[in-house]
PDB file of N, CA and C in Angstrom:
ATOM      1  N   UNK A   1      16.585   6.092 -21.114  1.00  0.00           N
ATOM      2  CA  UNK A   1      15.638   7.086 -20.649  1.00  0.00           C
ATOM      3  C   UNK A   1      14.436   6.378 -20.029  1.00  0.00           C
ATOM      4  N   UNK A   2      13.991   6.861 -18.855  1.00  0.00           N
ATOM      5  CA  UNK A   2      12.628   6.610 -18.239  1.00  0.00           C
ATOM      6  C   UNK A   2      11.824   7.476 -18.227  1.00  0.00           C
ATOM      7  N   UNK A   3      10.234   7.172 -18.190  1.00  0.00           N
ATOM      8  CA  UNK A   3       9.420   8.459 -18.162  1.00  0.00           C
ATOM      9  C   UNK A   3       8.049   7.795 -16.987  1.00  0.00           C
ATOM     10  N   UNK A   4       7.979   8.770 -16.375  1.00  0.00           N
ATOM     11  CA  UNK A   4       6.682   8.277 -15.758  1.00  0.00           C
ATOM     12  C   UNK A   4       5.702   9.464 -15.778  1.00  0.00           C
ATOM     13  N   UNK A   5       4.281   8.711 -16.006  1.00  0.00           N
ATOM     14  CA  UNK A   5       3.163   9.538 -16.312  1.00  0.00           C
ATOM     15  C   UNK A   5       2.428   9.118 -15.335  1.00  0.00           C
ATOM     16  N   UNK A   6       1.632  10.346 -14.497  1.00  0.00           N
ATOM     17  CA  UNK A   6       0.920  10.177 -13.533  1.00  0.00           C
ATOM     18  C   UNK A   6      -0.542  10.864 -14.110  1.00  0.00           C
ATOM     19  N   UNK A   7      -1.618  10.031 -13.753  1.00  0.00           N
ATOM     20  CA  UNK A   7      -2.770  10.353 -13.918  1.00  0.00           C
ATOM     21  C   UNK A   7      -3.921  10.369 -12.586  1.00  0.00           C
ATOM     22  N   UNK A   8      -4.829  10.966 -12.528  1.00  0.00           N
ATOM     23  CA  UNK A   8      -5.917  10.812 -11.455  1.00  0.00           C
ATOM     24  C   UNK A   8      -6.512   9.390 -11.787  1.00  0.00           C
ATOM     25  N   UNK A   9      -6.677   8.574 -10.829  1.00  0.00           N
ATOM     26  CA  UNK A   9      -7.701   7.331 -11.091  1.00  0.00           C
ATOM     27  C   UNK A   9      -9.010   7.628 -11.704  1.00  0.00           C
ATOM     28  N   UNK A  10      -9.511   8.575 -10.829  1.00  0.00           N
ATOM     29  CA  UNK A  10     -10.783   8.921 -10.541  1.00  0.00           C
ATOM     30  C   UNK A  10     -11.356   9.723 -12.084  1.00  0.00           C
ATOM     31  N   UNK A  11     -10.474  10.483 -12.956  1.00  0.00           N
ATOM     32  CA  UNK A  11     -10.636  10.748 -14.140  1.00  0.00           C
ATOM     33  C   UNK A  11      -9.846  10.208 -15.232  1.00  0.00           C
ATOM     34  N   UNK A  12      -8.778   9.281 -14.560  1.00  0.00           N
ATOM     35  CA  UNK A  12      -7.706   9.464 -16.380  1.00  0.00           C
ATOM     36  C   UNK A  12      -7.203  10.677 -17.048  1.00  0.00           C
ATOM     37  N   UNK A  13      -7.307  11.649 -16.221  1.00  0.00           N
ATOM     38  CA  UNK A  13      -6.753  12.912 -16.905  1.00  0.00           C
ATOM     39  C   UNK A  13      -5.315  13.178 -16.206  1.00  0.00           C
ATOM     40  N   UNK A  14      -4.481  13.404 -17.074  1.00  0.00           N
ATOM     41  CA  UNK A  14      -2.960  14.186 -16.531  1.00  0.00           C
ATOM     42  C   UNK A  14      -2.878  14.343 -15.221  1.00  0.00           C
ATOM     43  N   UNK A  15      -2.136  14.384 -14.106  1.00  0.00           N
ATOM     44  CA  UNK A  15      -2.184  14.845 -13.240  1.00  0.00           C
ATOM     45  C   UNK A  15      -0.544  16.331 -13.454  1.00  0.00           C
ATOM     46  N   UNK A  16      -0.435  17.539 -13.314  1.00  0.00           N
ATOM     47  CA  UNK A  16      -0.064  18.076 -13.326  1.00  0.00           C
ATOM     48  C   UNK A  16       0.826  18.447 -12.524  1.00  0.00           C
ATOM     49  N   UNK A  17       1.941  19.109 -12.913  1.00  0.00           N
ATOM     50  CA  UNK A  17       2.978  19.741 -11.443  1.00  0.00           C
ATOM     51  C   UNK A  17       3.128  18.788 -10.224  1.00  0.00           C
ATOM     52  N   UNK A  18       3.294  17.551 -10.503  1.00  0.00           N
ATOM     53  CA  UNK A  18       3.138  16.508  -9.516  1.00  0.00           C
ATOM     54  C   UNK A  18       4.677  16.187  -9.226  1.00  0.00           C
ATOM     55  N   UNK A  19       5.797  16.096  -8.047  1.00  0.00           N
ATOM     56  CA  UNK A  19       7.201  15.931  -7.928  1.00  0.00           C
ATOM     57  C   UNK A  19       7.173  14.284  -7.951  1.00  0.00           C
ATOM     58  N   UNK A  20       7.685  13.845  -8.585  1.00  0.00           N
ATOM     59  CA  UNK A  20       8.633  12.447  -9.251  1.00  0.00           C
ATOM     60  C   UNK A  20      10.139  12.242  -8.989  1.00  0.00           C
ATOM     61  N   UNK A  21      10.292  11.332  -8.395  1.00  0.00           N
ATOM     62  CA  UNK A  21      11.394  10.596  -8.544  1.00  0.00           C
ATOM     63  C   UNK A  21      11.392   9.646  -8.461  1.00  0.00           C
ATOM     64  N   UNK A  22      12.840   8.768  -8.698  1.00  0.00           N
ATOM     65  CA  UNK A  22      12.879   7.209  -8.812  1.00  0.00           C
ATOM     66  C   UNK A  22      14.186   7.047  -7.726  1.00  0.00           C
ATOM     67  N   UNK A  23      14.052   6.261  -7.245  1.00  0.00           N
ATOM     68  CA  UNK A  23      15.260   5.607  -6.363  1.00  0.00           C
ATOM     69  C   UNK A  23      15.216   4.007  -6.836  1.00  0.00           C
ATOM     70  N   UNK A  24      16.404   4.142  -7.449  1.00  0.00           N
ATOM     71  CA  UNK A  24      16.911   2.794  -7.859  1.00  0.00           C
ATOM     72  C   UNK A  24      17.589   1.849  -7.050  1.00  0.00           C
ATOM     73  N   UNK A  25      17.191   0.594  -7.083  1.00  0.00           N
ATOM     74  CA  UNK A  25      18.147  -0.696  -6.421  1.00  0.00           C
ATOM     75  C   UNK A  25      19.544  -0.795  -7.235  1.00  0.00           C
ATOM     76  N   UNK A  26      20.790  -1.118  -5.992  1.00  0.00           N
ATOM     77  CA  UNK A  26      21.636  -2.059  -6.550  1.00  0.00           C
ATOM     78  C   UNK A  26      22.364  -0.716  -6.607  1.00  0.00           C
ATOM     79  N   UNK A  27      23.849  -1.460  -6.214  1.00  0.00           N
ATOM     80  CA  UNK A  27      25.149  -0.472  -6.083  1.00  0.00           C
ATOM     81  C   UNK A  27      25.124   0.578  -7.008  1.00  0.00           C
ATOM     82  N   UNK A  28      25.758   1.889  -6.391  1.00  0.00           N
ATOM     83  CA  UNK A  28      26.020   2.835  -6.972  1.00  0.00           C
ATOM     84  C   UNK A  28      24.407   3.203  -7.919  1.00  0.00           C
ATOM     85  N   UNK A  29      23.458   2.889  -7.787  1.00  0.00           N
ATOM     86  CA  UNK A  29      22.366   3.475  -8.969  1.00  0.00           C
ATOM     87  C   UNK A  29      21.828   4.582  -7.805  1.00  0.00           C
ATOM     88  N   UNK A  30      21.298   4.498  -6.791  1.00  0.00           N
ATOM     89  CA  UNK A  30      20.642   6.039  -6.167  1.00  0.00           C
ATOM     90  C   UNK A  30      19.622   6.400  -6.516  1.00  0.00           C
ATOM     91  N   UNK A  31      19.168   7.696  -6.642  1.00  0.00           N
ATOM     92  CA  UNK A  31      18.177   8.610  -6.647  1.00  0.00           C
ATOM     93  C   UNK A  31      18.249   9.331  -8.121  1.00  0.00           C
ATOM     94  N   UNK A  32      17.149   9.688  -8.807  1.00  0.00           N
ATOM     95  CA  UNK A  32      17.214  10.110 -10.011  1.00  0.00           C
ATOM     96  C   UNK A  32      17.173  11.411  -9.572  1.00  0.00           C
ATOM     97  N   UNK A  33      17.227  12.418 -10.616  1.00  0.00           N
ATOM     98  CA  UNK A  33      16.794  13.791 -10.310  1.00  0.00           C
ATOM     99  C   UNK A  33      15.658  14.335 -10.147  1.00  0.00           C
ATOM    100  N   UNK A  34      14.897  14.828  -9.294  1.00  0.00           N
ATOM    101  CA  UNK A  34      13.475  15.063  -9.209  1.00  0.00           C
ATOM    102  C   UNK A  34      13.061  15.931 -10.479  1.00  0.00           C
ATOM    103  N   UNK A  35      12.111  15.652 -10.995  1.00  0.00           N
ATOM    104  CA  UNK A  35      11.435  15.612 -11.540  1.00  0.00           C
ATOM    105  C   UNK A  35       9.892  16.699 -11.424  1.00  0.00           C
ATOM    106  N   UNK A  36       9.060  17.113 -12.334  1.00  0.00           N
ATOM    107  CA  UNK A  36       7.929  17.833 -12.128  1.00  0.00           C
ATOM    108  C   UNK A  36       7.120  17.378 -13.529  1.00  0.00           C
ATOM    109  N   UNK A  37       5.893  16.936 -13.442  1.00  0.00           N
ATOM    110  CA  UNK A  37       5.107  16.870 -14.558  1.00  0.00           C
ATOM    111  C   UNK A  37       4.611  17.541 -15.408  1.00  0.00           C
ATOM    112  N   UNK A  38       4.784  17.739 -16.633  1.00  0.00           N
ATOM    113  CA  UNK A  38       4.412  18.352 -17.246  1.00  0.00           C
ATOM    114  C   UNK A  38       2.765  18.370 -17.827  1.00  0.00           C
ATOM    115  N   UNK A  39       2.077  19.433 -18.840  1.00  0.00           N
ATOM    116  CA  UNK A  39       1.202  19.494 -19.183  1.00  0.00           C
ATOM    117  C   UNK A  39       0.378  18.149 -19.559  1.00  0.00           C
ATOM    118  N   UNK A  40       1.197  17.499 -19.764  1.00  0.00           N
ATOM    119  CA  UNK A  40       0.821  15.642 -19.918  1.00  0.00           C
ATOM    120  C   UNK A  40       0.608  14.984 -19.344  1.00  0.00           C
ATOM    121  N   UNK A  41       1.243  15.683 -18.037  1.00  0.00           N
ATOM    122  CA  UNK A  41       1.634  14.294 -16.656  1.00  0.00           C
ATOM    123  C   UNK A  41       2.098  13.774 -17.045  1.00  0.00           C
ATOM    124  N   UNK A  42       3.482  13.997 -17.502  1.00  0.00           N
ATOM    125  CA  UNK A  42       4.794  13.243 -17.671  1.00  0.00           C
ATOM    126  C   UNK A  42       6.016  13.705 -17.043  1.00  0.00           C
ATOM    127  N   UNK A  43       7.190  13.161 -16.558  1.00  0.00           N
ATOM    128  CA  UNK A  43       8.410  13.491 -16.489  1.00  0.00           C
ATOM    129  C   UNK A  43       9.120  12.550 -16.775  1.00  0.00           C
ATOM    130  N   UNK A  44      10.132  12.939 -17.307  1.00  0.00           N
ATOM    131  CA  UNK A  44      11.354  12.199 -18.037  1.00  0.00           C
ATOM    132  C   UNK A  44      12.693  12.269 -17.271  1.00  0.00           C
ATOM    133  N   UNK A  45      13.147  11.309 -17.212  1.00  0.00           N
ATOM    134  CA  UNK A  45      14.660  10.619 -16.738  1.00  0.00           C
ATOM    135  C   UNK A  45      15.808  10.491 -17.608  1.00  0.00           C
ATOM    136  N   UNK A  46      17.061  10.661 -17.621  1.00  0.00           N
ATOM    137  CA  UNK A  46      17.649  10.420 -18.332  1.00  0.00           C
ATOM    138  C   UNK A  46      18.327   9.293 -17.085  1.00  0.00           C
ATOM    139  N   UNK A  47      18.097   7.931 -16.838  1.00  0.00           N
ATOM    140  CA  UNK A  47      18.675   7.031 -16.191  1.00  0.00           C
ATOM    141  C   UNK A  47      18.561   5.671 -16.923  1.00  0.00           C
ATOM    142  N   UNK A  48      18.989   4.991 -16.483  1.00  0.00           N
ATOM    143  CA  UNK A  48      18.576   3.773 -17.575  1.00  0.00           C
ATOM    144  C   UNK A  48      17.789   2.815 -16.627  1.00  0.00           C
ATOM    145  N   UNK A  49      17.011   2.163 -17.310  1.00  0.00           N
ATOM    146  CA  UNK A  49      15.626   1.242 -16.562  1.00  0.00           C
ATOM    147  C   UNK A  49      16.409   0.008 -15.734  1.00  0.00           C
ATOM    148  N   UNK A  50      15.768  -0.112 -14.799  1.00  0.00           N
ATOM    149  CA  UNK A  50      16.151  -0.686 -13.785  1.00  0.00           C
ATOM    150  C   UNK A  50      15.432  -1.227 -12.697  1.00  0.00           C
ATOM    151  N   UNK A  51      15.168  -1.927 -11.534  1.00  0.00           N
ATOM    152  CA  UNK A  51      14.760  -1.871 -10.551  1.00  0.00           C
ATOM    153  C   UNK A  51      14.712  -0.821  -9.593  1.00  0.00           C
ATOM    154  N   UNK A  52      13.511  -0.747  -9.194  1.00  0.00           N
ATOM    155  CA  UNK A  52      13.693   1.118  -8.424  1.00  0.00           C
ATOM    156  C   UNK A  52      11.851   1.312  -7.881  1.00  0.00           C
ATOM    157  N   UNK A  53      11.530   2.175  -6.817  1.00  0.00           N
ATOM    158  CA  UNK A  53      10.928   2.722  -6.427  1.00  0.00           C
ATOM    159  C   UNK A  53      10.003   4.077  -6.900  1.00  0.00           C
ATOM    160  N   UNK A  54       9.284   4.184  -7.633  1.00  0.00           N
ATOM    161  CA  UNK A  54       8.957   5.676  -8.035  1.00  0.00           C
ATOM    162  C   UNK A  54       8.142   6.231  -6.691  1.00  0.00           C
ATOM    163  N   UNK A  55       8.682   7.349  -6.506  1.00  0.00           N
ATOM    164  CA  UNK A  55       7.896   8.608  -5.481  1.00  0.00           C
ATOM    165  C   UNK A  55       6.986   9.620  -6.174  1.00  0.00           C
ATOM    166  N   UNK A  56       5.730   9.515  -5.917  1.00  0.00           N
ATOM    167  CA  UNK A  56       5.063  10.594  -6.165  1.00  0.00           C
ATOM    168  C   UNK A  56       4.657  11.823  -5.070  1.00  0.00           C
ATOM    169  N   UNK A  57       5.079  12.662  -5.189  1.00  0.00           N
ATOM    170  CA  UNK A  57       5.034  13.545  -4.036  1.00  0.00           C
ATOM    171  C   UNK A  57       5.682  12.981  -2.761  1.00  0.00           C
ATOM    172  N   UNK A  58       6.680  12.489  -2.854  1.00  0.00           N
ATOM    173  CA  UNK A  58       7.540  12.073  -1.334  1.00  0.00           C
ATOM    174  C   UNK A  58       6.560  10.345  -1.095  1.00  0.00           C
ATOM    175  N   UNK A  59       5.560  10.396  -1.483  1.00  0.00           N
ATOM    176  CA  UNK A  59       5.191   8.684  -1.643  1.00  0.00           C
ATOM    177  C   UNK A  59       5.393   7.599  -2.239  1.00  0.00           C
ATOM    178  N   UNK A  60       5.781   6.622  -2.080  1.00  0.00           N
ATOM    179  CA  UNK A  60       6.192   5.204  -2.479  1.00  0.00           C
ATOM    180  C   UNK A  60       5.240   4.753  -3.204  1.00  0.00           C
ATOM    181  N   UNK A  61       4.894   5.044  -4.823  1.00  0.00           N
ATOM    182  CA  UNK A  61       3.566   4.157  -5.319  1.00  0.00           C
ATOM    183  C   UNK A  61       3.424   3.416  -6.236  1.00  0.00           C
ATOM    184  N   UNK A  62       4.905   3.289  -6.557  1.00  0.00           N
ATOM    185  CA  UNK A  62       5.360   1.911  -7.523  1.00  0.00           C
ATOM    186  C   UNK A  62       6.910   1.011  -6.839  1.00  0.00           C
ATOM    187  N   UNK A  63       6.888   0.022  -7.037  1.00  0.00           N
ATOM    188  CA  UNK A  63       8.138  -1.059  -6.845  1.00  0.00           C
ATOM    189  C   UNK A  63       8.246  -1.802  -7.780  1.00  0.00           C
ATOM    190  N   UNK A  64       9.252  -2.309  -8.402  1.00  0.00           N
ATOM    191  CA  UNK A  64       9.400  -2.978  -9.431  1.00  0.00           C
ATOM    192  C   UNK A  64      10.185  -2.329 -10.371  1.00  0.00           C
ATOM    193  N   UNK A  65      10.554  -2.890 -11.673  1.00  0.00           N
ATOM    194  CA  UNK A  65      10.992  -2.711 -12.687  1.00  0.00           C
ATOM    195  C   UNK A  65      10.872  -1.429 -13.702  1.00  0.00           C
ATOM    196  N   UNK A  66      11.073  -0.662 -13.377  1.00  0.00           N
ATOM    197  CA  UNK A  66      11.508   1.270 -14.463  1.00  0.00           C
ATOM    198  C   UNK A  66      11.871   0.789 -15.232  1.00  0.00           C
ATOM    199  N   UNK A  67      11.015   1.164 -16.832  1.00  0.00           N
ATOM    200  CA  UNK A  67      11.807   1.038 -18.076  1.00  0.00           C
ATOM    201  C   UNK A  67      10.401   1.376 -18.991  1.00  0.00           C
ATOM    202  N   UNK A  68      10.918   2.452 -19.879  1.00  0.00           N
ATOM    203  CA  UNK A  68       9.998   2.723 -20.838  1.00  0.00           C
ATOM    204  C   UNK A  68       8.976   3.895 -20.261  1.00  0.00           C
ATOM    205  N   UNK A  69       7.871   3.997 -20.678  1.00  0.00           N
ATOM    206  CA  UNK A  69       6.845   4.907 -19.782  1.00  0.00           C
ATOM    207  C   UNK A  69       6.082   3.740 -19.086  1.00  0.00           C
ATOM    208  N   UNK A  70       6.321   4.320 -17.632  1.00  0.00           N
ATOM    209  CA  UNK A  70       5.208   3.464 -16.600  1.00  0.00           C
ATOM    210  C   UNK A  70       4.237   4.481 -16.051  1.00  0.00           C
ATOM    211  N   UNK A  71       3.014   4.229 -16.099  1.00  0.00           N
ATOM    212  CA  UNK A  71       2.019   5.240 -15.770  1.00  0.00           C
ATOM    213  C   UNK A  71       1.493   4.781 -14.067  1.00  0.00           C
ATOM    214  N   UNK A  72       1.565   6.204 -13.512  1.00  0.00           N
ATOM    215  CA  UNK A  72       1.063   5.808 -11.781  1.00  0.00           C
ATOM    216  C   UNK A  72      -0.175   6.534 -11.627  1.00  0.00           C
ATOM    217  N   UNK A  73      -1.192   5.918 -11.223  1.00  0.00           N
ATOM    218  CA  UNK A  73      -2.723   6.731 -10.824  1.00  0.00           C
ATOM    219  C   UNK A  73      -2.717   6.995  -9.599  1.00  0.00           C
ATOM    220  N   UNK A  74      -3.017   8.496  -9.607  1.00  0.00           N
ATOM    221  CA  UNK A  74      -3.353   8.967  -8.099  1.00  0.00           C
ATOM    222  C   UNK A  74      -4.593   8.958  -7.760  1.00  0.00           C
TER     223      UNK A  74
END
């Protein structure tokens, strides 16, 4: 399982209803299922951690290594 939590820079507070996904490197891994944040600014994956791209709202704002909760500031 992966989870990514998105927060505002500018406060540290949740960012809400925000669309998430991950597009993973390396054969056959793809695109996770999109995703929507919850009251936490969280969404959860059922994929396994990997190398991959997270999209926040159709934007590119992580590269690197998915695994565990990775938090992205907007």
């Amino acid at each position: 399982m992966v989870s990514v939590k998105v927060a505002y820079l500018s406060t540290g507070k949740p960012a809400k209803n925000q669309k998430v996904s991950i597009g993973f490197s390396g054969l056959f891994r793809g695109f996770s299922e999109t995703a929507y944040t919850n009251y936490d600014g969280e969404a959860h994956f059922d994929n396994d951690p990997g190398d991959g791209i997270i999209y926040i709202n159709g934007n590119p704002l992580f590269k690197g290594f998915v695994a565990g909760m990775k938090v992205i500031y907007i």
